[in-house]
Protein backbone atom coordinates (compact mmCIF):
# COMPACT_ATOMS: atom_id res chain seq x y z
CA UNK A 1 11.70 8.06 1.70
CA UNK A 2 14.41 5.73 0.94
CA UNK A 3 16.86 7.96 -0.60
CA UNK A 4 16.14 10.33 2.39
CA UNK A 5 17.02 8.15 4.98
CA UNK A 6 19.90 7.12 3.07
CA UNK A 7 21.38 10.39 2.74
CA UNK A 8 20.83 10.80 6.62
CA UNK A 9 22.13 7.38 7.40
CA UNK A 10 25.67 8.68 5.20
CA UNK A 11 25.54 11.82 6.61
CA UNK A 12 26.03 10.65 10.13
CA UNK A 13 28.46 8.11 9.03
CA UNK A 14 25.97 4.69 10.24
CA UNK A 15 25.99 1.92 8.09
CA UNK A 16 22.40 -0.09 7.17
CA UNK A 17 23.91 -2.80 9.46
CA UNK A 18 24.44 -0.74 12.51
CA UNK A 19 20.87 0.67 12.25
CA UNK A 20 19.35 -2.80 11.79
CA UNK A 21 21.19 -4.28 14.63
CA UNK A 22 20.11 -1.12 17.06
CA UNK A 23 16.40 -1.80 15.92
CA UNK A 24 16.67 -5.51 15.75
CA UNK A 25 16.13 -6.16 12.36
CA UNK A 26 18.69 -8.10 10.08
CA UNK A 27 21.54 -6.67 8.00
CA UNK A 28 19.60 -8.64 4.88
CA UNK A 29 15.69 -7.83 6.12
CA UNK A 30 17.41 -3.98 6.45
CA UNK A 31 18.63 -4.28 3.03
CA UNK A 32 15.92 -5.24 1.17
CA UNK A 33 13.30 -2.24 2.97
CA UNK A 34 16.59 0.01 1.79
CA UNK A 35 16.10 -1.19 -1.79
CA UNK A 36 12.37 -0.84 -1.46
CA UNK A 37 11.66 -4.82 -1.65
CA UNK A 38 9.35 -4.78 0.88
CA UNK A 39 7.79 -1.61 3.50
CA UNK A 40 8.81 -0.70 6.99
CA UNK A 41 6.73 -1.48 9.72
CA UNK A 42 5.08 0.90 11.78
CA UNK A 43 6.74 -0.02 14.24
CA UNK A 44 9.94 -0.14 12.41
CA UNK A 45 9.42 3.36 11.57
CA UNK A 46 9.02 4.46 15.05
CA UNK A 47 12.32 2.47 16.28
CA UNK A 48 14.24 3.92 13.52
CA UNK A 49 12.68 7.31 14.54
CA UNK A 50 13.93 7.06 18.34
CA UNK A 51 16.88 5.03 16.92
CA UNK A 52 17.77 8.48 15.11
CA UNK A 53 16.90 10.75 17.87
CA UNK A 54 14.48 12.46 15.47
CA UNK A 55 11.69 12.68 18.03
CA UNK A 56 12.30 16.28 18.66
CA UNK A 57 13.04 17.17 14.68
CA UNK A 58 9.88 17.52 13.10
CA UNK A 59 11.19 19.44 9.94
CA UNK A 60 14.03 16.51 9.24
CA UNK A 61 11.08 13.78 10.07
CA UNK A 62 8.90 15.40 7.42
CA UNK A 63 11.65 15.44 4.97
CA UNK A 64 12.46 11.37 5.04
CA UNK A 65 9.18 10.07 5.99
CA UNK A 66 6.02 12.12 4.15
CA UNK A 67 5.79 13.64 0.63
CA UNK A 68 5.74 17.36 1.21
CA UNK A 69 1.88 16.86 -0.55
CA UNK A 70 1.43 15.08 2.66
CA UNK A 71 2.01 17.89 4.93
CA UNK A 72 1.57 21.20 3.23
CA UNK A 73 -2.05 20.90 4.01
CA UNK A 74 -1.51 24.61 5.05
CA UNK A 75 -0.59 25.78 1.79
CA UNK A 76 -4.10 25.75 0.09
CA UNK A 77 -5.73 27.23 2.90
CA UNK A 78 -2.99 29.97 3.13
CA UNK A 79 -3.76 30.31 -0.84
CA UNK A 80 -7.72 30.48 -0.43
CA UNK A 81 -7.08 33.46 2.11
CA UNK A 82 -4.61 35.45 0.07
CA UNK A 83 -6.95 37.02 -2.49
């Protein structure tokens, strides 16, 4: 998750800093979640969801937030059917 929301975070040119201060969170409580120190919230999740604007982006939520194991429950189904 990390590394995904880093790569998002460069990719639309915010800094750690700017995303803490928008979900009121420290630049140093921000940094250590980044380096996986300690977990997000809940709640910290959903503010940096909104925060984001990834409400409406369910494939680019997926990607940062759950292992693909996590939501390909589809796939086995699919594969049981397929025979």
């Amino acid at each position: 998750m990390l590394n995904k929301l880093r790569g998002l975070l460069a990719e639309r040119h915010i800094t750690q800093e700017a995303l803490a201060r928008e979900i009121g969170m420290t630049k140093g409580t921000m940094s250590r979640k980044m380096r996986g120190e300690s977990k997000f919230s809940w709640d910290e999740v959903v503010k940096i969801i909104r925060s984001l604007n990834l409400l409406n982006d369910e494939d680019e939520l997926r990607r940062i937030f759950f292992a693909p194991s996590d939501y390909d429950c589809n796939q086995e189904e699919s594969n049981g059917m397929e025979r």
